[in-house]
PDB file of N, CA and C in Angstrom:
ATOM      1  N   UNK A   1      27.488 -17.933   1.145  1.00  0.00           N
ATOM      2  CA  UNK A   1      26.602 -16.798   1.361  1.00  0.00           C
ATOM      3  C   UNK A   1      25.158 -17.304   1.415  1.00  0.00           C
ATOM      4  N   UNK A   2      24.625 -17.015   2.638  1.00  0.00           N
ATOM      5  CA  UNK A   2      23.123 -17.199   2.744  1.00  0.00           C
ATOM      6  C   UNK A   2      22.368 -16.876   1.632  1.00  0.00           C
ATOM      7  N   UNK A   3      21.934 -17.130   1.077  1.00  0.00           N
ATOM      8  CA  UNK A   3      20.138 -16.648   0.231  1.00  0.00           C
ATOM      9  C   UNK A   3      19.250 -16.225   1.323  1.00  0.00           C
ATOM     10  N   UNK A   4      18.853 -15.048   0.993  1.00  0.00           N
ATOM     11  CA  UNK A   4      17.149 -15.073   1.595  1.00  0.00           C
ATOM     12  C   UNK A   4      16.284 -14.363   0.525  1.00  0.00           C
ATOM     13  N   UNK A   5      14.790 -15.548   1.295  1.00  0.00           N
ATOM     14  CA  UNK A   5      14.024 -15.539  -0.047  1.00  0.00           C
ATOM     15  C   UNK A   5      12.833 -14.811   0.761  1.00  0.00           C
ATOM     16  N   UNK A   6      12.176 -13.990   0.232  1.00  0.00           N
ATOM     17  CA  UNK A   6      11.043 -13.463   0.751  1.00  0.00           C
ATOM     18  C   UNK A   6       9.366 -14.137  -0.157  1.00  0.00           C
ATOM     19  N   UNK A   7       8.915 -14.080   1.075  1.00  0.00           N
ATOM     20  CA  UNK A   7       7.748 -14.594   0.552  1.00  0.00           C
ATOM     21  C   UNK A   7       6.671 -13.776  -0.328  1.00  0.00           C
ATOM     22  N   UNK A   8       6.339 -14.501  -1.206  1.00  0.00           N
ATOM     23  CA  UNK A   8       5.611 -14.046  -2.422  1.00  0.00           C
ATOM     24  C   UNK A   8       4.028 -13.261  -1.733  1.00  0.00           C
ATOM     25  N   UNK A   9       4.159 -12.382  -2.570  1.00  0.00           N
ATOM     26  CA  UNK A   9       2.419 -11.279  -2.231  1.00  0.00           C
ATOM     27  C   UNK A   9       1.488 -12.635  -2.661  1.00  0.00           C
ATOM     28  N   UNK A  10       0.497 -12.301  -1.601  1.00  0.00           N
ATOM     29  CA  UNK A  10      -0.715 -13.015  -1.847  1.00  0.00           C
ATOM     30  C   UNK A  10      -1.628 -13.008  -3.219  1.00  0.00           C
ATOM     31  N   UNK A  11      -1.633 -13.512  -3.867  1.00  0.00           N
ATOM     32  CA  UNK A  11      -2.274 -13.349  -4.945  1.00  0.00           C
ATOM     33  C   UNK A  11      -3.242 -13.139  -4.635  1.00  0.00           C
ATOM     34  N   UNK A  12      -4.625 -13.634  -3.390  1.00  0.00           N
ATOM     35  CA  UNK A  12      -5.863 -13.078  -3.211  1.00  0.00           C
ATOM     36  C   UNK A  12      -5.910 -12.429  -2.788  1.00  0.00           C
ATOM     37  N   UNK A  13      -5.037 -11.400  -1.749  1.00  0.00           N
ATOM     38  CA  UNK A  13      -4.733  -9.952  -1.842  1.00  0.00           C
ATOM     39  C   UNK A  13      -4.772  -9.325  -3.030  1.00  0.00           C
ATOM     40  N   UNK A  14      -3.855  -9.732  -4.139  1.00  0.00           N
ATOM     41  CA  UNK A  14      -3.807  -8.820  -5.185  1.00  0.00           C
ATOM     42  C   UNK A  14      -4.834  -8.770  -5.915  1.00  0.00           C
ATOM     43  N   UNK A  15      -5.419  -9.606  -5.627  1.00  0.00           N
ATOM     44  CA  UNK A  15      -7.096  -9.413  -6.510  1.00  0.00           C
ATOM     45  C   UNK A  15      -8.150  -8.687  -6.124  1.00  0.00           C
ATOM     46  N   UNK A  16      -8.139  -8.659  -4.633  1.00  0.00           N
ATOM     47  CA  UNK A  16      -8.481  -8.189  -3.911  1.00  0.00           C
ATOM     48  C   UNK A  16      -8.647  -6.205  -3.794  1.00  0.00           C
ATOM     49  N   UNK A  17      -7.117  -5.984  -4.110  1.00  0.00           N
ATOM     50  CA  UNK A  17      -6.574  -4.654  -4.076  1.00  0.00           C
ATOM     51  C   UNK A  17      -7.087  -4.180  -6.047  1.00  0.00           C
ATOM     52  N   UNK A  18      -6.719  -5.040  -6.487  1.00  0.00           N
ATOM     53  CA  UNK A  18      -7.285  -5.050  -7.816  1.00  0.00           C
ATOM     54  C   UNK A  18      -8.917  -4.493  -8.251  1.00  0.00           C
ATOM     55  N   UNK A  19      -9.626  -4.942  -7.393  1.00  0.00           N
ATOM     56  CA  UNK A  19     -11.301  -4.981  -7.835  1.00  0.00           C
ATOM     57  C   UNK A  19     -11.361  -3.620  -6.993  1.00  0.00           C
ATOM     58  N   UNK A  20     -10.667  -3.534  -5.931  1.00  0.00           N
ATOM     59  CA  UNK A  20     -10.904  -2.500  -5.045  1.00  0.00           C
ATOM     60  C   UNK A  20     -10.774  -0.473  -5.462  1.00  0.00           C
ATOM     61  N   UNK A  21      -9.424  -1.137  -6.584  1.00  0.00           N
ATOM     62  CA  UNK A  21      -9.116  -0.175  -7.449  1.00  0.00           C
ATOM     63  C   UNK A  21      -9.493   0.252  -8.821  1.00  0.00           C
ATOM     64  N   UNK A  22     -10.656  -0.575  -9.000  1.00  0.00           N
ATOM     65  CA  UNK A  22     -11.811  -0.293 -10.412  1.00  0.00           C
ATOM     66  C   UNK A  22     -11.636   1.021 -10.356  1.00  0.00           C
ATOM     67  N   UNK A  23     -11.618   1.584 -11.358  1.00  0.00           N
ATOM     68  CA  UNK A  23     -12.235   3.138 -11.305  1.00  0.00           C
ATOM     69  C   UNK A  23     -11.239   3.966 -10.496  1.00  0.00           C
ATOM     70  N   UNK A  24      -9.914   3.587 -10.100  1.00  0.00           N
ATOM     71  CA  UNK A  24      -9.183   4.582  -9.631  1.00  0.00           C
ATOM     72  C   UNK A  24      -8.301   4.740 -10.862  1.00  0.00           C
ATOM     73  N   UNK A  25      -7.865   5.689 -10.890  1.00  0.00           N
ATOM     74  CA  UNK A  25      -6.410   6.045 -12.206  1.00  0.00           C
ATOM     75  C   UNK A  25      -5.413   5.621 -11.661  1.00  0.00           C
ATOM     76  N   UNK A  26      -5.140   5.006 -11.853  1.00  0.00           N
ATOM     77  CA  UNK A  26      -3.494   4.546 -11.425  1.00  0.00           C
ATOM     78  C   UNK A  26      -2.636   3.481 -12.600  1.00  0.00           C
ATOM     79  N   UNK A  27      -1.169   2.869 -11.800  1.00  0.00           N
ATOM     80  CA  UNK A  27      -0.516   2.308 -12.740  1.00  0.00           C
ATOM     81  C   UNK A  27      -0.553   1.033 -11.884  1.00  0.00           C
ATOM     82  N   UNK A  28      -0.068   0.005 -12.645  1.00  0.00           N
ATOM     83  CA  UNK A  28       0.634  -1.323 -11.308  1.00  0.00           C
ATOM     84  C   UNK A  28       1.573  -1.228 -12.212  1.00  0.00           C
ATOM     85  N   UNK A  29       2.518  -1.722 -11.095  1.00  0.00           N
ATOM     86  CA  UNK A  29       3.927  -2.336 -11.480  1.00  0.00           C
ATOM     87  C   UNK A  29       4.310  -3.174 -10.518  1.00  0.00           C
ATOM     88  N   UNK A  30       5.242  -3.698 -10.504  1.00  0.00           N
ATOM     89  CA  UNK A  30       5.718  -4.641  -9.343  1.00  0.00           C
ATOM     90  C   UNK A  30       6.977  -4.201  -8.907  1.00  0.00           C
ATOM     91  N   UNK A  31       7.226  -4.351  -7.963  1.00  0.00           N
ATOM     92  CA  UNK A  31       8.568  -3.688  -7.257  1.00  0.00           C
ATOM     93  C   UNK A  31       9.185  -5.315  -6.320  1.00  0.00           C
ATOM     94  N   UNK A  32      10.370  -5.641  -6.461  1.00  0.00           N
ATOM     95  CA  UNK A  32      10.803  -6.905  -5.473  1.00  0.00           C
ATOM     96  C   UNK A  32       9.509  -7.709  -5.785  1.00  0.00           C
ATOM     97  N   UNK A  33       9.068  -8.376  -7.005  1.00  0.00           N
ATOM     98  CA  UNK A  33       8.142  -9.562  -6.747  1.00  0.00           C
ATOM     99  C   UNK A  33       7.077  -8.983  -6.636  1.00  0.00           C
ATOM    100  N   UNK A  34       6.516  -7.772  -5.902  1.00  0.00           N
ATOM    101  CA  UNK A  34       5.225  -7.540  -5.458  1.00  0.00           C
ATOM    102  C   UNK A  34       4.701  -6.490  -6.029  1.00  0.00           C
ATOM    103  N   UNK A  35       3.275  -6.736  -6.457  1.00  0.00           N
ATOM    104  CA  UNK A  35       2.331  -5.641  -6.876  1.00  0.00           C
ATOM    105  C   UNK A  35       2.275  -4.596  -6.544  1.00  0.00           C
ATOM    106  N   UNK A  36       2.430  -3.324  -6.948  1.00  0.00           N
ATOM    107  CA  UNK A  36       2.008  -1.775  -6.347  1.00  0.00           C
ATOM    108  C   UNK A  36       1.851  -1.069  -6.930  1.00  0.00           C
ATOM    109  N   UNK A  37       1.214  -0.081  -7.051  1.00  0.00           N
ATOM    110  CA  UNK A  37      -0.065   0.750  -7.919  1.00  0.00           C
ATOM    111  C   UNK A  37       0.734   2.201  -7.633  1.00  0.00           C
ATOM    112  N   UNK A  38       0.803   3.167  -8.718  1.00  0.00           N
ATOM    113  CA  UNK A  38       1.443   4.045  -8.482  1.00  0.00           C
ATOM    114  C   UNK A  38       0.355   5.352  -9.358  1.00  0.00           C
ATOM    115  N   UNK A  39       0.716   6.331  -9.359  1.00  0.00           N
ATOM    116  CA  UNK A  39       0.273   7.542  -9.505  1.00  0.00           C
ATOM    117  C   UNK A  39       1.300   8.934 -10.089  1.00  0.00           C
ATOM    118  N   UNK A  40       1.475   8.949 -11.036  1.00  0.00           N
ATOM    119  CA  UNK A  40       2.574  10.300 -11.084  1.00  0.00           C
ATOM    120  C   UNK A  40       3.821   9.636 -10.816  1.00  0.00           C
ATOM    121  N   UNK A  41       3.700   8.459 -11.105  1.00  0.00           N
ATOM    122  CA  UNK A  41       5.130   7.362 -10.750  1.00  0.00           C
ATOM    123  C   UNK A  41       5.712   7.649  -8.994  1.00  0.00           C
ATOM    124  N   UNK A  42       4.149   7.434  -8.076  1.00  0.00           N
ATOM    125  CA  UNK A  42       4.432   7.952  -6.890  1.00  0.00           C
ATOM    126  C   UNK A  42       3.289   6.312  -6.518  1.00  0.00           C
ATOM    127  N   UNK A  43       4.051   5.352  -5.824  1.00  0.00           N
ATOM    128  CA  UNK A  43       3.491   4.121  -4.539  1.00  0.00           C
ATOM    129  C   UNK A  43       2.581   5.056  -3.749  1.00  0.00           C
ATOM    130  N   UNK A  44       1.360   4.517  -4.071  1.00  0.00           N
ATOM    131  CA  UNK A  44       0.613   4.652  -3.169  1.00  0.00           C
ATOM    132  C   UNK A  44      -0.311   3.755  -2.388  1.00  0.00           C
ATOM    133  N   UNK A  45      -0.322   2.525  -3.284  1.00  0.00           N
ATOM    134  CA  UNK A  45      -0.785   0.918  -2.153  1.00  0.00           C
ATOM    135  C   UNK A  45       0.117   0.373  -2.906  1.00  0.00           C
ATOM    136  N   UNK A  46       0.300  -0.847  -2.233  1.00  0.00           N
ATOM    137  CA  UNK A  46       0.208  -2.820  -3.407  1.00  0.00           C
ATOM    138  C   UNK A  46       0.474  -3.541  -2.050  1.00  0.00           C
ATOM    139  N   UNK A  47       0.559  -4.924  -2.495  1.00  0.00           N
ATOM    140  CA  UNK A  47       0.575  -5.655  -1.561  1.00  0.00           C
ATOM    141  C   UNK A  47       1.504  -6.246  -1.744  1.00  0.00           C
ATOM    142  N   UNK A  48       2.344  -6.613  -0.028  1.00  0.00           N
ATOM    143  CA  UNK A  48       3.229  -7.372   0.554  1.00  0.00           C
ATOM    144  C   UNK A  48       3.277  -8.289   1.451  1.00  0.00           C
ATOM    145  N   UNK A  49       3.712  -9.569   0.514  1.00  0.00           N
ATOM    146  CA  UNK A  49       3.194 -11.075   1.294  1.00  0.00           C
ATOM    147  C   UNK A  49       2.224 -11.294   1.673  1.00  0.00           C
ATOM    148  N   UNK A  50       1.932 -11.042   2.735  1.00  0.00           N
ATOM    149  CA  UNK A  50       0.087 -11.472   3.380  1.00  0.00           C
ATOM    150  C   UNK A  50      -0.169  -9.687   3.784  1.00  0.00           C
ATOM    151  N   UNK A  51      -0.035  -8.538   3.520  1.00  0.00           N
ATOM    152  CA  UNK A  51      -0.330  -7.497   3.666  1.00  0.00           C
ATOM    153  C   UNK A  51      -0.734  -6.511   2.208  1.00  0.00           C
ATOM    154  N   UNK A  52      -1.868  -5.951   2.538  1.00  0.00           N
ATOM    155  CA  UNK A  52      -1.906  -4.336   1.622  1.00  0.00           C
ATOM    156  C   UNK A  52      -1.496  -2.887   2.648  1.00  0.00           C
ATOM    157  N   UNK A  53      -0.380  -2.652   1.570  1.00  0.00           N
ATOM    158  CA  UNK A  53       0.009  -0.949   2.329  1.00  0.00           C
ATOM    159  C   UNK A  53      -0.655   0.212   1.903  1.00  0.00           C
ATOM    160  N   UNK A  54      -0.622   1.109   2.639  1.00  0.00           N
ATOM    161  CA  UNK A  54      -1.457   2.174   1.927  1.00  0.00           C
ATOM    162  C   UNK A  54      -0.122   3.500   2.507  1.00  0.00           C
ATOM    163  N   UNK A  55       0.006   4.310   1.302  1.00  0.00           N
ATOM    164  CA  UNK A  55       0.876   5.697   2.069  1.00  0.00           C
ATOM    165  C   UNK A  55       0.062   6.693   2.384  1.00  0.00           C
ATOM    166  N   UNK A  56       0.271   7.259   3.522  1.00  0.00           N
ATOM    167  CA  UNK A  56      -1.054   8.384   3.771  1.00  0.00           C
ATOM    168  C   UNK A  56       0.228   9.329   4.359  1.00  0.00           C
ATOM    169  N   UNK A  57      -0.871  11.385   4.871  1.00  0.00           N
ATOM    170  CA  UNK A  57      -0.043  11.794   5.470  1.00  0.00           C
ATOM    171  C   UNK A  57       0.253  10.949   7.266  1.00  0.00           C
ATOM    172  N   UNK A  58       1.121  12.132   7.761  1.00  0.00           N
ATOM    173  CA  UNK A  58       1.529  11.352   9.228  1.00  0.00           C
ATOM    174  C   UNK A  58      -0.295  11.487   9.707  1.00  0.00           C
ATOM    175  N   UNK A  59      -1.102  12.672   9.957  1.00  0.00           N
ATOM    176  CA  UNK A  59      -2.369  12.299  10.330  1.00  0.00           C
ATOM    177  C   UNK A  59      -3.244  11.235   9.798  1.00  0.00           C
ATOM    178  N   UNK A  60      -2.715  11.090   8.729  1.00  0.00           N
ATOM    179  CA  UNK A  60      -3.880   9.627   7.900  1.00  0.00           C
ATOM    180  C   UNK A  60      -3.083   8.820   8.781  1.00  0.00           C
ATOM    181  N   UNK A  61      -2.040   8.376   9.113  1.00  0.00           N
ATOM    182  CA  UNK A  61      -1.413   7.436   9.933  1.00  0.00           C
ATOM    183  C   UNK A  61      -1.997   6.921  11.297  1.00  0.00           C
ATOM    184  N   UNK A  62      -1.564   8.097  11.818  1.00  0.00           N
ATOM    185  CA  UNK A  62      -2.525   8.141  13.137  1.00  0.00           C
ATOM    186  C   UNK A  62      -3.957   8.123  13.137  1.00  0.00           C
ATOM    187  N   UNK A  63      -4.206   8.699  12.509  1.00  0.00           N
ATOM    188  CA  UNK A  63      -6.398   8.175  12.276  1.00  0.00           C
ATOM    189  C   UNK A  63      -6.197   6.670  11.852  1.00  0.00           C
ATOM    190  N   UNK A  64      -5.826   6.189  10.851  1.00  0.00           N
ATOM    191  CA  UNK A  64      -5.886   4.652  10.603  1.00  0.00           C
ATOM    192  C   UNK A  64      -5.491   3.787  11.936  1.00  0.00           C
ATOM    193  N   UNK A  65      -4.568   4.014  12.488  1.00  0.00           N
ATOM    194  CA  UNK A  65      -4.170   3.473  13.762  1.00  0.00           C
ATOM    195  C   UNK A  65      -4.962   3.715  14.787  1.00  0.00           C
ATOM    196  N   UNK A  66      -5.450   4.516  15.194  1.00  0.00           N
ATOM    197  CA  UNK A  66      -6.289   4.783  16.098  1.00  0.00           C
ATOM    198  C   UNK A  66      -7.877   3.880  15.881  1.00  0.00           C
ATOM    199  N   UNK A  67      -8.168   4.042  14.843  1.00  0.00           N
ATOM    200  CA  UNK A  67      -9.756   3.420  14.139  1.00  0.00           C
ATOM    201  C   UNK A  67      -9.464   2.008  14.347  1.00  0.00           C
ATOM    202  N   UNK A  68      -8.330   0.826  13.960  1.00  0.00           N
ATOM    203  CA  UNK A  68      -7.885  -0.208  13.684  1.00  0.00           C
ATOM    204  C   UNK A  68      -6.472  -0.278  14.244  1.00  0.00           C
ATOM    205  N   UNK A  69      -7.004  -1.129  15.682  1.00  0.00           N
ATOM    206  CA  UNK A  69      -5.887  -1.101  16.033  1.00  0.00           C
ATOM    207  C   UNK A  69      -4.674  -2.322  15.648  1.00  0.00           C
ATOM    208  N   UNK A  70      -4.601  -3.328  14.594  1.00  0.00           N
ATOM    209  CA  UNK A  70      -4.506  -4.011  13.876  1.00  0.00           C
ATOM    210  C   UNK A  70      -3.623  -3.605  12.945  1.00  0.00           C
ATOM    211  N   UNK A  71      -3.398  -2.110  12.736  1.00  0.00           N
ATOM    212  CA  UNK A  71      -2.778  -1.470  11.174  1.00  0.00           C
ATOM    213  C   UNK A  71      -1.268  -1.690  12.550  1.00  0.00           C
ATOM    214  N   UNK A  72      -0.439  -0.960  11.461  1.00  0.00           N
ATOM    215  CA  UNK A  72       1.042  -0.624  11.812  1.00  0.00           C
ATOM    216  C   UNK A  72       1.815   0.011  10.966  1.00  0.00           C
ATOM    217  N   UNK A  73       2.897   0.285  11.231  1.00  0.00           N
ATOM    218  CA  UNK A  73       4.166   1.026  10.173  1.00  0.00           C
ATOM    219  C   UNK A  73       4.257  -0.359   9.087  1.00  0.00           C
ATOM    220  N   UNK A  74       3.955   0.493   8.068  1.00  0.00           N
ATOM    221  CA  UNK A  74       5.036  -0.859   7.139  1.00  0.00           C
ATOM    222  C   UNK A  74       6.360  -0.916   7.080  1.00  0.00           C
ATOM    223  N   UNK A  75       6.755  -2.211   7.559  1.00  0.00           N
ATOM    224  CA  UNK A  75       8.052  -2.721   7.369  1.00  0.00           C
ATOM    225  C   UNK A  75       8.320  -3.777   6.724  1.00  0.00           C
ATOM    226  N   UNK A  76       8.941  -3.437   5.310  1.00  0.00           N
ATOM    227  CA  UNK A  76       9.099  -4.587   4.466  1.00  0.00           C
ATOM    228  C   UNK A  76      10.107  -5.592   4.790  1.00  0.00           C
ATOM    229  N   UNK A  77      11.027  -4.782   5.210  1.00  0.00           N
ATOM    230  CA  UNK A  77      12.335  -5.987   5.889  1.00  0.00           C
ATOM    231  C   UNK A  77      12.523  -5.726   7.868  1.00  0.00           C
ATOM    232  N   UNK A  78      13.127  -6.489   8.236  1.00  0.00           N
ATOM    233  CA  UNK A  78      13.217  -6.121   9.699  1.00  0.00           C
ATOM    234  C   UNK A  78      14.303  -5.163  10.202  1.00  0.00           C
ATOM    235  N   UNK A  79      13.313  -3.634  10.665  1.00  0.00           N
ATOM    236  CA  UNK A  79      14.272  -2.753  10.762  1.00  0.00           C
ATOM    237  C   UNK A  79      13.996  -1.497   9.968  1.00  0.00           C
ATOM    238  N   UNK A  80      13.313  -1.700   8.529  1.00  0.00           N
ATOM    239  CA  UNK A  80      13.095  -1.303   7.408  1.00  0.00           C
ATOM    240  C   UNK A  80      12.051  -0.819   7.654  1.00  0.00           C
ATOM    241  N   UNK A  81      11.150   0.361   8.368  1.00  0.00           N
ATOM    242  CA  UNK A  81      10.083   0.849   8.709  1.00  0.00           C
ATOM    243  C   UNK A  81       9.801   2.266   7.429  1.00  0.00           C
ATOM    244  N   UNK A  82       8.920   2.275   6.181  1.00  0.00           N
ATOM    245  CA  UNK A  82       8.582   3.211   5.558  1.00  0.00           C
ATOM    246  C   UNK A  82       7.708   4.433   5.741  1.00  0.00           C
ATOM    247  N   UNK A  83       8.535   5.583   6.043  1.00  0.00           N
ATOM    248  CA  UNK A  83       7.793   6.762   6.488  1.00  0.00           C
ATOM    249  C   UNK A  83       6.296   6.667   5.398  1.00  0.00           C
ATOM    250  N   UNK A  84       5.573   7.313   6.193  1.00  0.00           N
ATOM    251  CA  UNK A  84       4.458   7.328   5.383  1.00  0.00           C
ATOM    252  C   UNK A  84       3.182   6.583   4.570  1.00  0.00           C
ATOM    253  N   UNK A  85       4.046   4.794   5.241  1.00  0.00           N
ATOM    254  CA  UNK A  85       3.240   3.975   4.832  1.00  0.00           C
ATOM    255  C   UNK A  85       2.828   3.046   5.714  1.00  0.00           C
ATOM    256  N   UNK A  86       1.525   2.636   5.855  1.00  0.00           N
ATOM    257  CA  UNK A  86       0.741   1.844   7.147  1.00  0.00           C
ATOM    258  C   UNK A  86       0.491   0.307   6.227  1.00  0.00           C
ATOM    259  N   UNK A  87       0.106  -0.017   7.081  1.00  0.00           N
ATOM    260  CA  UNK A  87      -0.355  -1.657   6.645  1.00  0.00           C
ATOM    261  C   UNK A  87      -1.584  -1.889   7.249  1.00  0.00           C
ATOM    262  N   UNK A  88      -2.593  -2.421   6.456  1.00  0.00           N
ATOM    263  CA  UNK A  88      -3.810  -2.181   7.128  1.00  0.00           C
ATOM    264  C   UNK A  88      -4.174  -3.661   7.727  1.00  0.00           C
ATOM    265  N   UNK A  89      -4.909  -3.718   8.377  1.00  0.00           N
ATOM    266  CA  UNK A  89      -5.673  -4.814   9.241  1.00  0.00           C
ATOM    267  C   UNK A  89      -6.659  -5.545   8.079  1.00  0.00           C
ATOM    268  N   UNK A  90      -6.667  -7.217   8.868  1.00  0.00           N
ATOM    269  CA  UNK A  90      -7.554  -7.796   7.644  1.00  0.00           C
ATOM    270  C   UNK A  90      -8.642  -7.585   8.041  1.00  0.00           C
ATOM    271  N   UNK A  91      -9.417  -7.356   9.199  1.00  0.00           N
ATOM    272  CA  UNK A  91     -10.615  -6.559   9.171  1.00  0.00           C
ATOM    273  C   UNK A  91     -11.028  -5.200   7.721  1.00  0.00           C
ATOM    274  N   UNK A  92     -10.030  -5.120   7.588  1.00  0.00           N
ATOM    275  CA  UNK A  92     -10.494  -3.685   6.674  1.00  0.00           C
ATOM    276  C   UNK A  92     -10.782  -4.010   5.403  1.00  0.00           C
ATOM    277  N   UNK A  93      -9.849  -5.533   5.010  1.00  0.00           N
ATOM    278  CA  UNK A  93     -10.086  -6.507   3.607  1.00  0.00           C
ATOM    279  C   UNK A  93     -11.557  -6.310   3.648  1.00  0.00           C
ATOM    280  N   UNK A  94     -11.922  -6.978   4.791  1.00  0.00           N
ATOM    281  CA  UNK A  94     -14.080  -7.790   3.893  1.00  0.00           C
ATOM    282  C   UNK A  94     -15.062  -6.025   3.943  1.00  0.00           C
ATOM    283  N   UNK A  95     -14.338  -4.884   4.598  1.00  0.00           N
ATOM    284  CA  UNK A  95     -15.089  -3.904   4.401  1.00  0.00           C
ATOM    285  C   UNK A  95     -14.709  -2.794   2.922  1.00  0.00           C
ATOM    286  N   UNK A  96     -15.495  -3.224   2.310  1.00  0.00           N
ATOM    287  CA  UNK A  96     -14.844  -2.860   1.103  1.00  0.00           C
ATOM    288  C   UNK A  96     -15.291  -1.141   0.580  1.00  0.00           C
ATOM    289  N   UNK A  97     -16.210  -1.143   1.141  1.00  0.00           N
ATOM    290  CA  UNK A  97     -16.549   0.615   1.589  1.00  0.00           C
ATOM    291  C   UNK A  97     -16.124   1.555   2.103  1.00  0.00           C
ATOM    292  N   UNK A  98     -15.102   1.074   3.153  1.00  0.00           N
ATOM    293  CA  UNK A  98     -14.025   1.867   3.956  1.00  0.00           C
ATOM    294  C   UNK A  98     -12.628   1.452   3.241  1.00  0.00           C
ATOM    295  N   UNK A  99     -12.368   0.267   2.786  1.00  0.00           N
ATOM    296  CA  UNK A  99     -11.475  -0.105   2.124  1.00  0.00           C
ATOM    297  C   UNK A  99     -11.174   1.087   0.491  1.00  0.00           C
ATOM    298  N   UNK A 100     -12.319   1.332   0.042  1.00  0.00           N
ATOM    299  CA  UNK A 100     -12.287   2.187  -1.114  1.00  0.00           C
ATOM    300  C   UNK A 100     -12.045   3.606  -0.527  1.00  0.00           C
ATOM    301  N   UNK A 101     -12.551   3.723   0.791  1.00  0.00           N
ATOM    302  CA  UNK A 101     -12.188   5.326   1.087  1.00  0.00           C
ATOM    303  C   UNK A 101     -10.788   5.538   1.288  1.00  0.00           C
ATOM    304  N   UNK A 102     -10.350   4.436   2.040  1.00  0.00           N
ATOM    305  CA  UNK A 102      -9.090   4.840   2.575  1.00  0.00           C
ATOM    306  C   UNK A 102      -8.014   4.758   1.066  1.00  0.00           C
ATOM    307  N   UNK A 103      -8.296   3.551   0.276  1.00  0.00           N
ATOM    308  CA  UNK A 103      -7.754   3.915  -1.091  1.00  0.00           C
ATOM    309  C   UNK A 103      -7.683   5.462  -1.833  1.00  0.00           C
ATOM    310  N   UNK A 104      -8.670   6.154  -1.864  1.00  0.00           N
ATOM    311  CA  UNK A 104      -8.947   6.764  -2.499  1.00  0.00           C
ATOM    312  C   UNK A 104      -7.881   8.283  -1.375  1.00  0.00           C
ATOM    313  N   UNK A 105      -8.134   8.322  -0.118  1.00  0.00           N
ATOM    314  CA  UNK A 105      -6.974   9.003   0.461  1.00  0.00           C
ATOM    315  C   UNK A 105      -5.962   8.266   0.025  1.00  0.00           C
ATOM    316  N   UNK A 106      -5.458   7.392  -0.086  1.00  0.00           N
ATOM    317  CA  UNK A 106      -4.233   7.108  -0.526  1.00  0.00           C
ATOM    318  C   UNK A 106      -3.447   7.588  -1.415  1.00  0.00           C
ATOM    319  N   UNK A 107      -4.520   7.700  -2.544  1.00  0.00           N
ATOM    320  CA  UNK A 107      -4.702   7.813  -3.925  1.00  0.00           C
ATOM    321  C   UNK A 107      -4.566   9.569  -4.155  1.00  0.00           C
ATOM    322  N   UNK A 108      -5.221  10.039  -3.292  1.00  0.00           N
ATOM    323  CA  UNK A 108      -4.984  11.945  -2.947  1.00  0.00           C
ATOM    324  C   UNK A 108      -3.730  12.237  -2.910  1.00  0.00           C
ATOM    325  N   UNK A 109      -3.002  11.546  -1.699  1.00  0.00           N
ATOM    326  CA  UNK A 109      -1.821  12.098  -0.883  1.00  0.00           C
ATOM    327  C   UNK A 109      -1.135  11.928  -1.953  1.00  0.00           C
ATOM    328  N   UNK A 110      -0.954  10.488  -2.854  1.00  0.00           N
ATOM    329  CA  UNK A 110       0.019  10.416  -3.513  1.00  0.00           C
ATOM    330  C   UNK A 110       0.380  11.124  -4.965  1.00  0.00           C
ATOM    331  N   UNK A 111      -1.038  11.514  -5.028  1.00  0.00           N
ATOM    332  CA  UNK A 111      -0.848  12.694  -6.459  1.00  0.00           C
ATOM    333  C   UNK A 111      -1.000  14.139  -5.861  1.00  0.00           C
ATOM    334  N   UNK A 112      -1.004  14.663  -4.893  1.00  0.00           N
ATOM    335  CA  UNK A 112      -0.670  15.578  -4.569  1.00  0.00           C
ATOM    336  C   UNK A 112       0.546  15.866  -4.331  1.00  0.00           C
ATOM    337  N   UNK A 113       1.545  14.691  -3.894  1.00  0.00           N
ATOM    338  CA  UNK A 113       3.471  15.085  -4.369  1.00  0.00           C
ATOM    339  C   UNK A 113       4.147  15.237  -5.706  1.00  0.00           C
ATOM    340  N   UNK A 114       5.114  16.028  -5.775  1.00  0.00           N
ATOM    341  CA  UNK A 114       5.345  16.610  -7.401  1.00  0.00           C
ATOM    342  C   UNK A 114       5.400  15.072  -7.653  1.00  0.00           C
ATOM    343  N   UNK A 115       5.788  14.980  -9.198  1.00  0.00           N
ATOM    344  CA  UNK A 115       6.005  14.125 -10.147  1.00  0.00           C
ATOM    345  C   UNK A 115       7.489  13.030  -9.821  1.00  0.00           C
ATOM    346  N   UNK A 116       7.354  11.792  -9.454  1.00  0.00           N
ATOM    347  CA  UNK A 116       9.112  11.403  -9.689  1.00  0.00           C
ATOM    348  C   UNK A 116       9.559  11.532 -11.001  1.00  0.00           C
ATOM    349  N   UNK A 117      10.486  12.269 -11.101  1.00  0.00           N
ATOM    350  CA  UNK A 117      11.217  12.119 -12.214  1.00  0.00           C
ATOM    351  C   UNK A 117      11.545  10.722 -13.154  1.00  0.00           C
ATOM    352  N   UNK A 118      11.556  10.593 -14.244  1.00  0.00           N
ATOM    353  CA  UNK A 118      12.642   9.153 -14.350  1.00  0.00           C
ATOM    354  C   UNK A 118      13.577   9.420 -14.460  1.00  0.00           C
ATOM    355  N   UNK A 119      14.739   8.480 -14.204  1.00  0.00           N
ATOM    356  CA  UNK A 119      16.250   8.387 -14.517  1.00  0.00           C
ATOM    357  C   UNK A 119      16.704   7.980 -15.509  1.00  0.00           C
ATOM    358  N   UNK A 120      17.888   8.542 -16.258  1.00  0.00           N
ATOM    359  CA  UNK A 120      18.181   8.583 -17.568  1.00  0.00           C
ATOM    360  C   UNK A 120      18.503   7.249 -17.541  1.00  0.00           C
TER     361      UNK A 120
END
């Protein structure tokens, strides 16, 4: 049986997404190896391999895509496309002013869905 190994989140991403998220309320946890910041136990960024995701609604989608044409659907595996979540362009890394806005929509959408439950 094959192994496959996926490549590890960027750590200067995660530092990155880290400083970016001063002053936001949120949680990290890691999910598969990789960093992601949650809300109401609701993903709303972290980073994957050489990418930061952000979940927005379908219009935050399309505005991010449209502004940067660089973003895309996140797809963590091939095939594996996550409703609701974009991957942003490294242009958007060194702007850290638009980088905090679009966090901070991130950060909306995802505490505006009820609560996940936990499982017993």
């Amino acid at each position: 049986m094959k192994e496959s190994k996926s490549k590890k989140a960027s750590p200067e991403l995660t530092g990155l997404l880290e400083a970016a998220l001063r002053g936001i309320t949120c949680d990290r946890r890691m999910m598969f190896g990789s960093p992601i910041f949650t809300i109401n136990r609701k993903m709303f960024t972290g980073v994957h391999q050489d990418n930061i995701f952000l979940r927005l609604p379908e219009a935050g989608c399309k505005e991010i895509m449209r502004a940067y044409p660089g973003a895309r659907p996140f797809e963590p595996r091939k095939g594996l496309i996550m409703k609701e979540y974009i991957t942003i362009p490294e242009d958007l890394y060194e702007d850290k002013a638009t980088l905090a806005e679009w966090l901070r929509k991130a950060h909306s959408f995802a505490s505006s869905l009820p609560p996940k439950k936990k499982r017993k």
